[in-house]
N, C-alpha and C. Protein backbone atom coordinates (compact mmCIF):
# COMPACT_ATOMS: atom_id res chain seq x y z
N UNK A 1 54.95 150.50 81.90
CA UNK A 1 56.06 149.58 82.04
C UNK A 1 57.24 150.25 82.71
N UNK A 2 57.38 151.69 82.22
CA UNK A 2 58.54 152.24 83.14
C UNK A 2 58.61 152.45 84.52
N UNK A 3 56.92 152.87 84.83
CA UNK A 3 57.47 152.91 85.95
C UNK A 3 57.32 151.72 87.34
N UNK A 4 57.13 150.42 86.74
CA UNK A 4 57.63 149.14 87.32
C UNK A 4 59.20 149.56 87.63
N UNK A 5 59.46 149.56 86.30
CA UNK A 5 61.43 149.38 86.64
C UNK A 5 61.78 150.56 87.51
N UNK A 6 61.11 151.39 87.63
CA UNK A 6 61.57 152.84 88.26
C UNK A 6 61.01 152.57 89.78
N UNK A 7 59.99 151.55 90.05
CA UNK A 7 60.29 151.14 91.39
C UNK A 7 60.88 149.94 92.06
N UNK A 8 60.68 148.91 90.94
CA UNK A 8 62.51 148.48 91.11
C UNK A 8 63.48 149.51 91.78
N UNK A 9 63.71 150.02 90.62
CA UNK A 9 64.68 150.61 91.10
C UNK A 9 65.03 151.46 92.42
N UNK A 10 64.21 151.79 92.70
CA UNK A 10 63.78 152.70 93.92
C UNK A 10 63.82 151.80 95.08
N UNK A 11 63.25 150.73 95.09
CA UNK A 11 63.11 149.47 96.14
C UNK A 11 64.91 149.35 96.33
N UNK A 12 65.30 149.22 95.11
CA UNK A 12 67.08 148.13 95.21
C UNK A 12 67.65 149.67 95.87
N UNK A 13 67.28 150.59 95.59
CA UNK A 13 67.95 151.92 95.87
C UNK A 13 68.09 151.72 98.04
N UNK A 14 67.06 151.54 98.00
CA UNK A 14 66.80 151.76 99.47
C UNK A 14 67.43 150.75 100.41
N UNK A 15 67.63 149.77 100.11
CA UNK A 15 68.01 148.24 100.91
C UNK A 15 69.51 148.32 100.06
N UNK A 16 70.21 147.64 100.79
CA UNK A 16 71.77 146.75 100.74
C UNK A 16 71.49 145.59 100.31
N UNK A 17 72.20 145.16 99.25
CA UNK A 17 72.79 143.97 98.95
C UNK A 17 72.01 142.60 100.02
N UNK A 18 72.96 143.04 101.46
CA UNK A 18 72.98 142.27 102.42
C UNK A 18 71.59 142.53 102.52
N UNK A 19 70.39 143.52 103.02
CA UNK A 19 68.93 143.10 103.50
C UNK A 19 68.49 142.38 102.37
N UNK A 20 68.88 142.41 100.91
CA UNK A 20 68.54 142.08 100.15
C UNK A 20 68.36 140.00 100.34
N UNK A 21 69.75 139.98 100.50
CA UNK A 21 70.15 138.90 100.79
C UNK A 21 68.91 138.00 101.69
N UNK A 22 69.24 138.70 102.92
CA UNK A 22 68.14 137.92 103.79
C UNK A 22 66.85 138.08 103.93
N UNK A 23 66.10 138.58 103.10
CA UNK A 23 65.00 138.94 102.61
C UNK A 23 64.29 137.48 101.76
N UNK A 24 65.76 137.38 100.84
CA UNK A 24 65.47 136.20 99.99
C UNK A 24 65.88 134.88 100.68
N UNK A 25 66.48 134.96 102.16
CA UNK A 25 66.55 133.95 102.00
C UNK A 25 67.78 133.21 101.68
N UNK A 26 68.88 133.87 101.23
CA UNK A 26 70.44 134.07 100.42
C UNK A 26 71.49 133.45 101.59
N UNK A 27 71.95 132.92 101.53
CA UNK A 27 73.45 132.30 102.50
C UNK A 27 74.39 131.84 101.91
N UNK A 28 75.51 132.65 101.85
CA UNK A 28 76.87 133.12 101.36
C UNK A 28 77.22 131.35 101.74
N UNK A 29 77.23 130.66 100.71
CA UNK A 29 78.12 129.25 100.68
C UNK A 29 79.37 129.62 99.87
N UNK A 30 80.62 129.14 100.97
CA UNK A 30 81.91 129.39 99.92
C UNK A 30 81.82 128.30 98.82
N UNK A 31 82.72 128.87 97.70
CA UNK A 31 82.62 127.84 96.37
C UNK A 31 84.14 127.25 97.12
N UNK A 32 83.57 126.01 96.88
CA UNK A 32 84.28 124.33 96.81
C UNK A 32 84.99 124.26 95.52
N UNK A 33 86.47 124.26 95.84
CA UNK A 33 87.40 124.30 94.35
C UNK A 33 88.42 123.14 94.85
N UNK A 34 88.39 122.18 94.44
CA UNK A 34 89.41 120.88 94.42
C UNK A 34 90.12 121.13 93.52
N UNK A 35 91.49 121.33 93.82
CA UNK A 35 92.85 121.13 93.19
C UNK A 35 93.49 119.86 92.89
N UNK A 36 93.57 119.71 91.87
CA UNK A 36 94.12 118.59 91.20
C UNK A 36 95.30 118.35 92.12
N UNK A 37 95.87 116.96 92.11
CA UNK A 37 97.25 116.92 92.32
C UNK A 37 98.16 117.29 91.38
N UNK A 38 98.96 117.80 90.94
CA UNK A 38 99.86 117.98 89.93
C UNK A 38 100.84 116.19 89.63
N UNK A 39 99.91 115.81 88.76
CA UNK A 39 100.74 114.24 88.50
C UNK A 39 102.08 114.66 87.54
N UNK A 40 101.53 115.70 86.68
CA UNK A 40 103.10 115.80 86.08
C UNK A 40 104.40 116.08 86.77
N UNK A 41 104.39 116.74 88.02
CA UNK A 41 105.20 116.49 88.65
C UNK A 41 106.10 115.49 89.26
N UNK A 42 105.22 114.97 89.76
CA UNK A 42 105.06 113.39 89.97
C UNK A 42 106.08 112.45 89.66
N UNK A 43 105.83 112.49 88.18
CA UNK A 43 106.15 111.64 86.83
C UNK A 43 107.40 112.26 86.76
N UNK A 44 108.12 113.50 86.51
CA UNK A 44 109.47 113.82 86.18
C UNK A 44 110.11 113.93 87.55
N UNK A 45 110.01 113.48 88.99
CA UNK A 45 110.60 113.14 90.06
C UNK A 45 111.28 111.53 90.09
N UNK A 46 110.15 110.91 89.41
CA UNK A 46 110.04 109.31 89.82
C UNK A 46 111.32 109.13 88.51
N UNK A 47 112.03 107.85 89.08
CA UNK A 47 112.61 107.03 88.22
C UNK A 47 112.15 106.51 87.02
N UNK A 48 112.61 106.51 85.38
CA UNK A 48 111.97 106.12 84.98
C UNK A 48 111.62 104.94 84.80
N UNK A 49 110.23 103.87 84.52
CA UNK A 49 109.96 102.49 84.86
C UNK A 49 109.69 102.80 86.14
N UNK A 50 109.51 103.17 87.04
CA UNK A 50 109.02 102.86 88.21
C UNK A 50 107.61 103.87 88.36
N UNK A 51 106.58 103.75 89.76
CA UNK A 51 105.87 104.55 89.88
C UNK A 51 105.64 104.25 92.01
N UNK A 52 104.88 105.45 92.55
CA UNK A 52 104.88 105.59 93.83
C UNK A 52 103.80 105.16 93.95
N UNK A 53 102.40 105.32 92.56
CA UNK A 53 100.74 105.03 93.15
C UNK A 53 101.03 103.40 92.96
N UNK A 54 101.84 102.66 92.71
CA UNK A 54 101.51 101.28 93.09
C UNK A 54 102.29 100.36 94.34
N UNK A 55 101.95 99.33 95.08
CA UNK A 55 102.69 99.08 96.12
C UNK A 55 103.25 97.82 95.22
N UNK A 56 102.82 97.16 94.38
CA UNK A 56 102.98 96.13 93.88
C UNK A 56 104.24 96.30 92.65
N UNK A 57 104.37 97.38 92.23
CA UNK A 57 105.43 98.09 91.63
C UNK A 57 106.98 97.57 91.69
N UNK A 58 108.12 97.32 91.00
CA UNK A 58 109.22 96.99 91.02
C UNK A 58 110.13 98.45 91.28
N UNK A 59 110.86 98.06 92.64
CA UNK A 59 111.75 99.21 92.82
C UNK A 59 112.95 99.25 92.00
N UNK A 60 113.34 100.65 92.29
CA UNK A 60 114.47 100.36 91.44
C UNK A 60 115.82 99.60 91.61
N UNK A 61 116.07 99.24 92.69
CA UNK A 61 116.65 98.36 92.58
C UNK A 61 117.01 96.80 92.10
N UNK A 62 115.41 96.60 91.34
CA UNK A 62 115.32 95.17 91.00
C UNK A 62 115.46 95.46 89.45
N UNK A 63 115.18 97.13 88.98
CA UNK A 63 114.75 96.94 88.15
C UNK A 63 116.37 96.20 86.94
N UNK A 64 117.16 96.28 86.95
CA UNK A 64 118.53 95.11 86.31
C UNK A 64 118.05 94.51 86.62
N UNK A 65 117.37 93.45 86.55
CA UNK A 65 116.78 91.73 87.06
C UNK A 65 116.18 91.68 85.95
N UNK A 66 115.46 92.90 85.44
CA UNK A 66 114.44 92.65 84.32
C UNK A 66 114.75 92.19 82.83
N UNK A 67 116.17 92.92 82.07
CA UNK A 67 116.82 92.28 81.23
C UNK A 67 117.24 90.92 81.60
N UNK A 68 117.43 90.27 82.40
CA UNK A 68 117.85 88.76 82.31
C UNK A 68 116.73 88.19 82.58
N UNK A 69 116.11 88.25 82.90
CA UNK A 69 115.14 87.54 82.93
C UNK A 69 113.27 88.25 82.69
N UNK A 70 112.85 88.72 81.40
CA UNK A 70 111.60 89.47 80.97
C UNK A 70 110.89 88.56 81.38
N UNK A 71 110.39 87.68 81.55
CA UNK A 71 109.12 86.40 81.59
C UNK A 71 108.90 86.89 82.83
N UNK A 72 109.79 87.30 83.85
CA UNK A 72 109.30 87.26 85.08
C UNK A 72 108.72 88.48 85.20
N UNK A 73 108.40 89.26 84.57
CA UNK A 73 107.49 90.67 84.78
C UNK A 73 106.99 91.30 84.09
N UNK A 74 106.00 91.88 84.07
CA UNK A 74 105.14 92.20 83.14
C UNK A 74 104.85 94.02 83.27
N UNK A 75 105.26 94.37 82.29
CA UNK A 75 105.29 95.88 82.16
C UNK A 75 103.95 96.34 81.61
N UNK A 76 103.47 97.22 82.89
CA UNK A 76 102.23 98.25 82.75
C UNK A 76 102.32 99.65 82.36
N UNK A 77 101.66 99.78 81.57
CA UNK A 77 101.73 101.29 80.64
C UNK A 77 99.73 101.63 80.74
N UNK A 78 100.08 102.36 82.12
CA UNK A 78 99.05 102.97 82.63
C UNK A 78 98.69 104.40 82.41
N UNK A 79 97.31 104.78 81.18
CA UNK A 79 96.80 105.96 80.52
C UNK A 79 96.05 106.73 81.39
N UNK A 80 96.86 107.84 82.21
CA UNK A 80 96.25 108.72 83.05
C UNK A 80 94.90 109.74 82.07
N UNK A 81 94.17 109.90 82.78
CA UNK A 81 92.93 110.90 81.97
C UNK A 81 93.59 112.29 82.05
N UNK A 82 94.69 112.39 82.43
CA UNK A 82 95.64 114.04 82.50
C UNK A 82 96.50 113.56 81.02
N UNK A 83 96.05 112.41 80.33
CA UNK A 83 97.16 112.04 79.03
C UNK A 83 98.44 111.73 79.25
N UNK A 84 99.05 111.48 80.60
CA UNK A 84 100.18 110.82 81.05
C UNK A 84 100.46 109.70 81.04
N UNK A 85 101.56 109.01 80.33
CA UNK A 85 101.45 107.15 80.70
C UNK A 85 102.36 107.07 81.32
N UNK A 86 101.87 106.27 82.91
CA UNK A 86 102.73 106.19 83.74
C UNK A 86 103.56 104.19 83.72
N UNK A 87 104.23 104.37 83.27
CA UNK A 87 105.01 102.95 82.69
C UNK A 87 105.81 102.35 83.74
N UNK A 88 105.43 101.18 84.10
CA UNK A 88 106.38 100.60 85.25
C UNK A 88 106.52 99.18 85.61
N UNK A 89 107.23 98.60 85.80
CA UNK A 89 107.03 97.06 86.17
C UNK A 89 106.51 96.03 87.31
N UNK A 90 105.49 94.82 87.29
CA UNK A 90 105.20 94.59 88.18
C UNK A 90 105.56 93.11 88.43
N UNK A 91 106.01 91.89 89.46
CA UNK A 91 105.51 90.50 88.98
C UNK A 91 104.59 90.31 88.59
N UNK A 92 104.82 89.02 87.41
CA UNK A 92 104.05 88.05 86.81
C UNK A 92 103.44 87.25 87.20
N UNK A 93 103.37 87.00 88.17
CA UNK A 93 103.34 85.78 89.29
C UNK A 93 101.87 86.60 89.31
N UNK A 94 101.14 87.79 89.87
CA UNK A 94 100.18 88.06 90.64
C UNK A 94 99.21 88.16 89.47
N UNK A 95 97.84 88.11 90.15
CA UNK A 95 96.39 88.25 89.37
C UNK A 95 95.80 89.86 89.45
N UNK A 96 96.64 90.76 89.86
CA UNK A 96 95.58 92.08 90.05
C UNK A 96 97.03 92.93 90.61
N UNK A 97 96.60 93.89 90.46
CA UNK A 97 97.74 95.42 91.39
C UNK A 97 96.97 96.04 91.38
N UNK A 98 97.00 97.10 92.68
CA UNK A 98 96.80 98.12 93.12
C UNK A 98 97.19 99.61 92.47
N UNK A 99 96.86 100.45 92.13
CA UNK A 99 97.11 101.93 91.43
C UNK A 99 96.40 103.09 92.03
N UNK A 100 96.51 103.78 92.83
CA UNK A 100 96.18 105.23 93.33
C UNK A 100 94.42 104.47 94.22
N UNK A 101 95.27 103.21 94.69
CA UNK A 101 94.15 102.29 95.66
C UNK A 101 93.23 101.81 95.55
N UNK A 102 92.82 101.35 94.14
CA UNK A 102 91.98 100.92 92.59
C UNK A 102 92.73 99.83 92.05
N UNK A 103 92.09 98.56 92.42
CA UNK A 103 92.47 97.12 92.05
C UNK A 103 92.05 97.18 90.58
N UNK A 104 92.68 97.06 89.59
CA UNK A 104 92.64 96.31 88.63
C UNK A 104 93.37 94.65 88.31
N UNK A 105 92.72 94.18 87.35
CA UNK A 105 93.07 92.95 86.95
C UNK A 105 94.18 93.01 86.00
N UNK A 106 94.84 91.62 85.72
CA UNK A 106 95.29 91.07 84.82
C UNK A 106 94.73 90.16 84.02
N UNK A 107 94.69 90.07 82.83
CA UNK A 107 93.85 89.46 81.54
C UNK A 107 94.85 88.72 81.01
N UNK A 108 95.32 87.59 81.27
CA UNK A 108 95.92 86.91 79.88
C UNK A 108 95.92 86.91 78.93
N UNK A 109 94.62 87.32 78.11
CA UNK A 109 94.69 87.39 76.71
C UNK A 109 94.79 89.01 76.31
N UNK A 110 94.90 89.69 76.86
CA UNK A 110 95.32 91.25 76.75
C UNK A 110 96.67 91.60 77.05
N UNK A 111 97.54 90.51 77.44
CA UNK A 111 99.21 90.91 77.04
C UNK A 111 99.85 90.61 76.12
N UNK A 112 100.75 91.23 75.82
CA UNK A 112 100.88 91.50 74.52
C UNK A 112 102.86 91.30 74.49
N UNK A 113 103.47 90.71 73.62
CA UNK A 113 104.63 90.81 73.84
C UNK A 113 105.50 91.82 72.69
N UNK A 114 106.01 92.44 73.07
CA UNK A 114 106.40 93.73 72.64
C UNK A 114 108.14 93.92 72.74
N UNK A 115 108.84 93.81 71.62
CA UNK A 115 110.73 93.87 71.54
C UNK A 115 110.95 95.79 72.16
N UNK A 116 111.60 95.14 72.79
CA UNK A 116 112.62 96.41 73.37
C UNK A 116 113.69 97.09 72.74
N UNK A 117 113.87 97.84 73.14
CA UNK A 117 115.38 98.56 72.37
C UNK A 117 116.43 97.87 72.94
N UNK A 118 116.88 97.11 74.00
CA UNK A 118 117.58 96.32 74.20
C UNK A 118 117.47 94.92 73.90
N UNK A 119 116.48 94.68 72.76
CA UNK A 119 116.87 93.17 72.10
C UNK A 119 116.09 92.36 72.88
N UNK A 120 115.33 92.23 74.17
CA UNK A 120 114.58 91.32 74.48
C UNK A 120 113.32 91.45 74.19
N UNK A 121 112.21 90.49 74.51
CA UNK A 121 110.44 90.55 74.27
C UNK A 121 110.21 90.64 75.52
N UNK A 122 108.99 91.55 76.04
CA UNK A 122 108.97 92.10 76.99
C UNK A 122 106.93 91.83 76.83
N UNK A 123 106.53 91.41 78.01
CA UNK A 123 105.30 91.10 78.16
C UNK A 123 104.67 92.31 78.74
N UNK A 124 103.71 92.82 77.69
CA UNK A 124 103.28 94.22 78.11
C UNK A 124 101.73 94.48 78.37
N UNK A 125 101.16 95.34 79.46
CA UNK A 125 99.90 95.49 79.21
C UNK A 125 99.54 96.83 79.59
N UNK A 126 98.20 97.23 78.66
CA UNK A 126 98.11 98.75 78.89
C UNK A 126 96.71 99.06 79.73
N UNK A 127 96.08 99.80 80.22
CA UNK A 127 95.10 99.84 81.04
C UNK A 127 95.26 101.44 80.99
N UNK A 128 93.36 101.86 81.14
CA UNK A 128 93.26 103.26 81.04
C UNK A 128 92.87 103.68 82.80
N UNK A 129 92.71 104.68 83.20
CA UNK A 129 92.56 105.35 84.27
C UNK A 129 91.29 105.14 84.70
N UNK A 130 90.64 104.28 86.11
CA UNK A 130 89.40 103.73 86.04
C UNK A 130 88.83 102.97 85.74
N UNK A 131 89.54 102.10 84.12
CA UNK A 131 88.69 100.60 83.84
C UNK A 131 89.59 99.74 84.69
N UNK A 132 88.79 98.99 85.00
CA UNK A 132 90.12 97.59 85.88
C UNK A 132 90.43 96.68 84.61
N UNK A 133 89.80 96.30 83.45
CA UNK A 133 90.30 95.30 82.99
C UNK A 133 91.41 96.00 81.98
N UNK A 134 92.04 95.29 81.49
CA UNK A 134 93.55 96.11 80.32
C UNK A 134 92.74 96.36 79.25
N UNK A 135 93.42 96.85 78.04
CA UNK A 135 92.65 97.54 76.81
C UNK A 135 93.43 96.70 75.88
N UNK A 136 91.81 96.25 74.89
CA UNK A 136 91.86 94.68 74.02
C UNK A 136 92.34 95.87 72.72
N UNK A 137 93.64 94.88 72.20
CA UNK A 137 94.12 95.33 70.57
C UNK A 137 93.23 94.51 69.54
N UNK A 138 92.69 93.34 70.10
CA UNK A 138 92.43 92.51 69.07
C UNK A 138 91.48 92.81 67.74
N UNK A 139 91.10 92.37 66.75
CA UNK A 139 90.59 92.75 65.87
C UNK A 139 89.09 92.70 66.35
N UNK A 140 88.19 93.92 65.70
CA UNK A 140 86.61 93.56 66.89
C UNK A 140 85.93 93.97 65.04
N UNK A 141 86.71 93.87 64.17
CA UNK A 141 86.12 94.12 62.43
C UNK A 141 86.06 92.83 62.63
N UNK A 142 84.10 92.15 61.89
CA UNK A 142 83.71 91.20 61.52
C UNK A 142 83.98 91.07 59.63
N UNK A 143 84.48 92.11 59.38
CA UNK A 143 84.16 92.06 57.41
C UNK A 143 85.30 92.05 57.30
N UNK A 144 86.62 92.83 56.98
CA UNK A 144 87.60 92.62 56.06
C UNK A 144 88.43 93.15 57.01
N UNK A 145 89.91 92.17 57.26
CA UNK A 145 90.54 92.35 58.46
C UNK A 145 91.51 93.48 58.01
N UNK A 146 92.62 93.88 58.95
CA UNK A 146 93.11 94.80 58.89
C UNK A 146 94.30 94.65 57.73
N UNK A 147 94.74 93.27 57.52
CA UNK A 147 96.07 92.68 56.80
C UNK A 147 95.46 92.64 55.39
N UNK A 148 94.15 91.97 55.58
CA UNK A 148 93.74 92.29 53.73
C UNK A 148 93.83 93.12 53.29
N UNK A 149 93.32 94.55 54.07
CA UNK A 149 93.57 96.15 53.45
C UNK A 149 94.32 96.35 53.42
N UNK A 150 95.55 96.16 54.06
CA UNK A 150 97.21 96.30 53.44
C UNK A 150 97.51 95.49 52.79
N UNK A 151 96.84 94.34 52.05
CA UNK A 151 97.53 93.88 50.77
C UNK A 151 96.79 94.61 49.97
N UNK A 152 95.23 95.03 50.06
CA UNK A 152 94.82 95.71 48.63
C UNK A 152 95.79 97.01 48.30
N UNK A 153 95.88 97.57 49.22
CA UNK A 153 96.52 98.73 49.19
C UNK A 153 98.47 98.43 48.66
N UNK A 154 98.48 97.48 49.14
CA UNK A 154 100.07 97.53 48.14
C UNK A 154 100.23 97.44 46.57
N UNK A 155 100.54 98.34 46.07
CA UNK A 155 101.19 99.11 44.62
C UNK A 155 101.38 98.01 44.05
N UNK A 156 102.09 96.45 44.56
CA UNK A 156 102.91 95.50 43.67
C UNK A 156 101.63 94.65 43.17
N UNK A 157 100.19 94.86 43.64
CA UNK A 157 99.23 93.95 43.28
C UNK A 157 98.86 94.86 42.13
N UNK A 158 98.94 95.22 41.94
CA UNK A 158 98.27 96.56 41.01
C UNK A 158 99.23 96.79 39.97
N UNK A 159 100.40 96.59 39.96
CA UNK A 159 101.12 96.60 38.78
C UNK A 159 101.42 95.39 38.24
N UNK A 160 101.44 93.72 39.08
CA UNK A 160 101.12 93.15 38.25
C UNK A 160 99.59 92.85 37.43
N UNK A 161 98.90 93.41 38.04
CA UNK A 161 97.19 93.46 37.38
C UNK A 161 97.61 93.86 35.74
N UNK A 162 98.11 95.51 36.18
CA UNK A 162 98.01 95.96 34.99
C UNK A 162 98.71 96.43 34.25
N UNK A 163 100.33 95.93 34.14
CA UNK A 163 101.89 95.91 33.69
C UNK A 163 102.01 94.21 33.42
N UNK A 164 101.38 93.25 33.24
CA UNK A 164 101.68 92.23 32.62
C UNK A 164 102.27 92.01 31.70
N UNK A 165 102.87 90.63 31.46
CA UNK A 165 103.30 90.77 29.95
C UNK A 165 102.58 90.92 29.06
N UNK A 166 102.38 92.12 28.33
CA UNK A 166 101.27 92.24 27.32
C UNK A 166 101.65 91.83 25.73
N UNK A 167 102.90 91.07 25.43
CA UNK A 167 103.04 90.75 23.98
C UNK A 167 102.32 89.59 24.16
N UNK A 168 102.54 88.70 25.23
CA UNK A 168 101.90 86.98 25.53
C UNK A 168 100.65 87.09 25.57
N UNK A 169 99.80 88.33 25.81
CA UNK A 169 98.60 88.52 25.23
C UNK A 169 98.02 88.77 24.07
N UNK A 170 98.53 89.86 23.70
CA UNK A 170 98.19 89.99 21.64
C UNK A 170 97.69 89.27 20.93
N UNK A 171 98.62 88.28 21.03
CA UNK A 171 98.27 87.19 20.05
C UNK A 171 96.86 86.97 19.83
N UNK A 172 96.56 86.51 21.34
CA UNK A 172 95.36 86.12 21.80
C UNK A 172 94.21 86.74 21.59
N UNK A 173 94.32 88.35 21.84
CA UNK A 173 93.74 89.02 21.53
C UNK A 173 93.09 89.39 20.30
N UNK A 174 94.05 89.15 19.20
CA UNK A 174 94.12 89.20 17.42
C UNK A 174 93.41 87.74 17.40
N UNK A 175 93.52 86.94 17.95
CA UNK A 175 92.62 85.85 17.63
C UNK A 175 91.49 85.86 17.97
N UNK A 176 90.95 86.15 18.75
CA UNK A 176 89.90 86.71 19.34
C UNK A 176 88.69 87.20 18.41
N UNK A 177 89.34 88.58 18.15
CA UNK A 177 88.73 89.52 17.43
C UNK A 177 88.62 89.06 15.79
N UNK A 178 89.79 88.13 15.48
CA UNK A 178 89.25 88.01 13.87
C UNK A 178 88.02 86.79 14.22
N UNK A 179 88.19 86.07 15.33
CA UNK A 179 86.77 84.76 15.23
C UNK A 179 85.78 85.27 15.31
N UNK A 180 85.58 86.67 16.31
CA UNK A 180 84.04 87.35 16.62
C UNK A 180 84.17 88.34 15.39
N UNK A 181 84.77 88.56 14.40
CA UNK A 181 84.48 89.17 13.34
C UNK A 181 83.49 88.98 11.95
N UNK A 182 84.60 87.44 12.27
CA UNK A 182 84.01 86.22 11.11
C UNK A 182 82.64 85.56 11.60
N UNK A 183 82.08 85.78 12.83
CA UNK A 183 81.22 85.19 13.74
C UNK A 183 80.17 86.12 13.63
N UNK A 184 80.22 87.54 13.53
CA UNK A 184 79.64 88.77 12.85
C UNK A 184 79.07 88.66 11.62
N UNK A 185 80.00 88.39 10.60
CA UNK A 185 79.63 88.28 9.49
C UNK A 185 78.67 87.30 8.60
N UNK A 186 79.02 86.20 9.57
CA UNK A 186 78.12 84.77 8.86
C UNK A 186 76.72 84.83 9.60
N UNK A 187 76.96 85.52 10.70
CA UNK A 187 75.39 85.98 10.97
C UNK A 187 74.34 87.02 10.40
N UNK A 188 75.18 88.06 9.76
CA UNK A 188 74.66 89.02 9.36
C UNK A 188 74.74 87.95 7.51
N UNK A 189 75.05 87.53 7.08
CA UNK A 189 75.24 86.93 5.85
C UNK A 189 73.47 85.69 5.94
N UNK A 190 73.13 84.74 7.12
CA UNK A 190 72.29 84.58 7.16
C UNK A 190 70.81 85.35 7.43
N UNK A 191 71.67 86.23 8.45
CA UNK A 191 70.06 87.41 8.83
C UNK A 191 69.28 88.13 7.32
N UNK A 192 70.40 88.70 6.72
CA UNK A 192 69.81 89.26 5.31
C UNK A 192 69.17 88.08 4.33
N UNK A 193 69.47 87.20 4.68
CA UNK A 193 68.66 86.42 3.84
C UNK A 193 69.81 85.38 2.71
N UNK A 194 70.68 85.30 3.26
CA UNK A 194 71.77 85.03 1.97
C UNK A 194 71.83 83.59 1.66
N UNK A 195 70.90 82.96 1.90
CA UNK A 195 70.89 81.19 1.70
C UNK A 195 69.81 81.02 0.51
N UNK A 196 69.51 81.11 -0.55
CA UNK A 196 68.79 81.14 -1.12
C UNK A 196 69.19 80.28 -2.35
């Protein structure tokens, strides 16, 4: 077995790399490395609410139009796969926009109206990087919705369960127990035999 490797070795000793190379057959392909764009950059240049990858986009100059009147536009909060949300306004009026040259849709039943820090409702939709249609909140649980589990889970069902008025019970209770007592006894008074 050694002395395989010892003419290995002897062989690699004698030849270069390079005869090696073309021996086998070998052709030096450069490695292909695509550089991201740097979007975070991007994003802390741009105004905020606005964006450059859409043409359909509200400049900033319109964007004061938007407090007086929210119905007329509909704010996209677009989930880059770099984990960036690029947030910006578009008209309402249209069925689809453009984003980094990737038509997505608009869904009517996937907007969502959402209060602002300035006091108005603001018609919002979110969409991830690549799907065209927006991303559904709606409930997709067929068994027990999300609002029932926050009532089981609230404390105030649970303390009236088991903090009741318990004197308005007693009574009841003492009555109870002396009938299944006496109900005990006249059975066990016939079982032994006591009718005779």
């Amino acid at each position: 077995m050694n002395d395989v490797h010892d003419e290995i070795d002897a062989l690699l000793k004698k030849r270069t790399y390079k005869e090696i190379d073309e021996k086998l057959n070998i052709k030096e392909k450069p490695l292909e490395i695509k550089k991201p764009a740097l979007e975070t950059i991007q994003e802390q240049i741009e105004s905020p609410m606005t964006t450059t990858h859409s043409p359909q986009a509200v400049a900033d100059k319109e964007l004061k139009k938007i407090p007086k009147n929210p119905e007329n536009y509909l704010e996209i909060n677009f989930i880059k796969r770099i984990r960036i949300v690029d947030s910006f306004f578009i008209p309402s009026n249209i069925k689809n926009f453009t984003y980094n040259h990737k038509t997505y849709n608009i869904n009517e039943e996937n907007i969502y109206i959402l209060p602002t820090k300035k006091g108005y409702f603001m018609p919002t939709c979110f969409y991830k990087e690549d799907i065209a249609d927006p991303v559904d909140f709606r409930q997709k649980n067929n068994s027990i919705s999300g609002k029932a589990l926050s009532l089981l889970y609230m404390p105030k069902v649970y303390i009236d369960l088991f903090y009741g008025e318990e004197g308005k019970y007693n009574i009841f209770i003492v009555i109870l127990l002396c009938g299944s007592i006496s109900c005990y006894i006249v059975g066990l008074y016939f079982l032994l035999g006591g009718s005779m």
